[in-house]
C-alpha atoms as a PDB file:
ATOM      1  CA  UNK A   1      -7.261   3.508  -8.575  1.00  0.00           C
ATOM      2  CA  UNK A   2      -8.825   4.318 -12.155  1.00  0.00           C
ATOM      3  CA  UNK A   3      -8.500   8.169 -10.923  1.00  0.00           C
ATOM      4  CA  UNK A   4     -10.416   7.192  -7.659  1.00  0.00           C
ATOM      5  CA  UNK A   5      -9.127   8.102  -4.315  1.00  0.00           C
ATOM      6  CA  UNK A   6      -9.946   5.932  -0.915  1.00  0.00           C
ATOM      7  CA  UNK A   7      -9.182   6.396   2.840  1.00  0.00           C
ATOM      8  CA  UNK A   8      -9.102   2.785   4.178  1.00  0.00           C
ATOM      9  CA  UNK A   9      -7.774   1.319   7.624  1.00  0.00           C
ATOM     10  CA  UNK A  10      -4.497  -0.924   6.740  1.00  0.00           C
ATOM     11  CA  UNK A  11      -4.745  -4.549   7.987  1.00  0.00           C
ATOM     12  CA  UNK A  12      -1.656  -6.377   6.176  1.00  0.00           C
ATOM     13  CA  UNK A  13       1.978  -4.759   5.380  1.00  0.00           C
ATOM     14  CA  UNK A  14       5.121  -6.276   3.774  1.00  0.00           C
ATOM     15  CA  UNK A  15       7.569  -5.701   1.044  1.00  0.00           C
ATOM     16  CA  UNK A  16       5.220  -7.542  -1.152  1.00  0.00           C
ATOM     17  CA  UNK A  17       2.188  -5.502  -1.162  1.00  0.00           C
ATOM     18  CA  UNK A  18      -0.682  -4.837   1.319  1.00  0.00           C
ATOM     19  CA  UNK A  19      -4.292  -5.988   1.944  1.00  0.00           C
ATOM     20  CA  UNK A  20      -6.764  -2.642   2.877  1.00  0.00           C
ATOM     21  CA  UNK A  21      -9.836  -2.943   4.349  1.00  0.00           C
ATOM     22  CA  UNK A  22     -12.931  -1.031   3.381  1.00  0.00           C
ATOM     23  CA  UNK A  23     -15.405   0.248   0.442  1.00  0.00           C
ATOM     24  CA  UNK A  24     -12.679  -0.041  -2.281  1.00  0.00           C
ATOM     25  CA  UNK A  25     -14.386  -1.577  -5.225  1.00  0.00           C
ATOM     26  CA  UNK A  26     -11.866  -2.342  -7.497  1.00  0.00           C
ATOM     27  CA  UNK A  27     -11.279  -5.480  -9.928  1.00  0.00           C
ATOM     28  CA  UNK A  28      -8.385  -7.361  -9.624  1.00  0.00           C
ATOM     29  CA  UNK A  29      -5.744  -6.323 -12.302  1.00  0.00           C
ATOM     30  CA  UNK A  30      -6.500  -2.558 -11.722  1.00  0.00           C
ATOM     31  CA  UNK A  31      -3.408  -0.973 -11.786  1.00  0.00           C
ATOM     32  CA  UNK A  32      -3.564   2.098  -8.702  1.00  0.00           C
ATOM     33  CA  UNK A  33      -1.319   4.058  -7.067  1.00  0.00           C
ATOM     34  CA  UNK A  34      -0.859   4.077  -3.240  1.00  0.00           C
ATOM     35  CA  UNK A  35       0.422   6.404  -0.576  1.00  0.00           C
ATOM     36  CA  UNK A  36       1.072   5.103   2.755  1.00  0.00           C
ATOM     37  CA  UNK A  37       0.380   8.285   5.100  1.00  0.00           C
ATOM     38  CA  UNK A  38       3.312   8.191   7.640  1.00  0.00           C
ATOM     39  CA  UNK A  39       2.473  12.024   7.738  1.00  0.00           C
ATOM     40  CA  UNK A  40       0.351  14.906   6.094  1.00  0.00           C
ATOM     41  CA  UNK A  41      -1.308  13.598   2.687  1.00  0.00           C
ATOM     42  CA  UNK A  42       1.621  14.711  -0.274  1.00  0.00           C
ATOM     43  CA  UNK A  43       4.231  14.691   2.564  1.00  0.00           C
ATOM     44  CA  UNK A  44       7.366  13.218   0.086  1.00  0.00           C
ATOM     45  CA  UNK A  45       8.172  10.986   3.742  1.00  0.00           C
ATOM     46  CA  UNK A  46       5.062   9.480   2.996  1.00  0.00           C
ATOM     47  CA  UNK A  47       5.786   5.667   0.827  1.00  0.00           C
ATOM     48  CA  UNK A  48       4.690   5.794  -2.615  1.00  0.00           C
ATOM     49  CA  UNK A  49       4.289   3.125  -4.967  1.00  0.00           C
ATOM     50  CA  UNK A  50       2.694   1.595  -7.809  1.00  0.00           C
ATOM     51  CA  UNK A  51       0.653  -2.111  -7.885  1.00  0.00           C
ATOM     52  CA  UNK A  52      -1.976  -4.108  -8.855  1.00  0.00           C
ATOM     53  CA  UNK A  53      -5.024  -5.194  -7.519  1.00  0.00           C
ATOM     54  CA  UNK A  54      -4.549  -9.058  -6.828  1.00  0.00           C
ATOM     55  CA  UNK A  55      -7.259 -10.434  -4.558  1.00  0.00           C
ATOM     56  CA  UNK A  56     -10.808  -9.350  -3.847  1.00  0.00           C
ATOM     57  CA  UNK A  57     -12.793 -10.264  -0.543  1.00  0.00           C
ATOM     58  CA  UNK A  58     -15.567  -8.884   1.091  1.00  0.00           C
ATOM     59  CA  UNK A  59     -13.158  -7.739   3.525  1.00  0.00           C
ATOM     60  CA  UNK A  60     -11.038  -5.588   1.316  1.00  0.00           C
ATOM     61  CA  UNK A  61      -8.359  -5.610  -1.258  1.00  0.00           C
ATOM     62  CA  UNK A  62      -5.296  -7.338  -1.947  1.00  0.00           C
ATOM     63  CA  UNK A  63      -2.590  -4.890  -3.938  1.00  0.00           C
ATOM     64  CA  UNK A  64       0.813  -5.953  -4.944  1.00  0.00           C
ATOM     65  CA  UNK A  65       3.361  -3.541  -4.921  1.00  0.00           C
ATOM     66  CA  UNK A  66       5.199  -3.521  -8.918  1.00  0.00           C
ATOM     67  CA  UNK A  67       7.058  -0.624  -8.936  1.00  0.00           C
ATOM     68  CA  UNK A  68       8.237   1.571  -5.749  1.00  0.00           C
ATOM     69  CA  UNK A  69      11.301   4.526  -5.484  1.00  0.00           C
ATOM     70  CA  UNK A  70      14.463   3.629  -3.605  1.00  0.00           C
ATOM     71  CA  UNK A  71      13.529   6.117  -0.884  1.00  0.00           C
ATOM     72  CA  UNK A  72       9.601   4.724  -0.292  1.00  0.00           C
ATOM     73  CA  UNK A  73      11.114   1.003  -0.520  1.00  0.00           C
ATOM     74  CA  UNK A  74      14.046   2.425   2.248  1.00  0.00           C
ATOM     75  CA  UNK A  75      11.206   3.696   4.413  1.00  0.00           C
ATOM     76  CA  UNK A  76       8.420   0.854   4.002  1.00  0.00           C
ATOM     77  CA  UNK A  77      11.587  -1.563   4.906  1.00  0.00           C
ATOM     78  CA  UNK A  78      12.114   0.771   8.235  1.00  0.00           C
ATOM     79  CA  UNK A  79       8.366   0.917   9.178  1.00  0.00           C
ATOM     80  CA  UNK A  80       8.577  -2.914   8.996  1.00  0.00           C
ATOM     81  CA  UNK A  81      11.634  -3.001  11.128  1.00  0.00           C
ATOM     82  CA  UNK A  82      10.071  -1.056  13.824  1.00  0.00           C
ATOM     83  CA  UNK A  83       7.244  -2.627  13.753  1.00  0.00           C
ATOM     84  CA  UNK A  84       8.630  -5.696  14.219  1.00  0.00           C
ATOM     85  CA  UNK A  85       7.661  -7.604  11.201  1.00  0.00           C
ATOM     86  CA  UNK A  86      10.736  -7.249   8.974  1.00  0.00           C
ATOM     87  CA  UNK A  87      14.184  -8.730  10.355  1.00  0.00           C
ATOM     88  CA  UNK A  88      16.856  -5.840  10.260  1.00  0.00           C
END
């Protein structure tokens, strides 16, 4: 986010976008990139994906996800399934 880089805990997932918790301090329509660790930071099995900042709380930050690979979108959809919150 505007060349910034933030560790936050993840409290909301889907397809859509996510919601992070924690001392980003962004404005909404801030375009960022995101990487979801799954493993080691870089780690190409990590998801990957570009979006916007869309909501700001006190709580965290709102992103929606604009533009994501075929193989991060493949593996976000998977996380989701075994997580339970995406139908397969």
């Amino acid at each position: 986010m505007g060349g910034k880089s933030y560790k936050t805990d993840l409290l909301n997932l889907s397809v859509g976008g996510l919601f992070v918790r924690g001392c980003v301090r962004e404005d909404i329509g801030t375009i960022c990139r995101v990487e979801i660790l799954l493993c080691e930071p870089g780690d190409p099995l990590n998801v990957w994906f570009e979006g916007e900042v869309r909501r700001v709380t006190g709580e965290g930050v709102g992103i929606r996800i604009d533009s994501i690979f075929q193989d991060s979108l493949d593996r976000l959809k998977l996380l989701l399934q075994m997580s339970g919150r995406l139908a397969a």
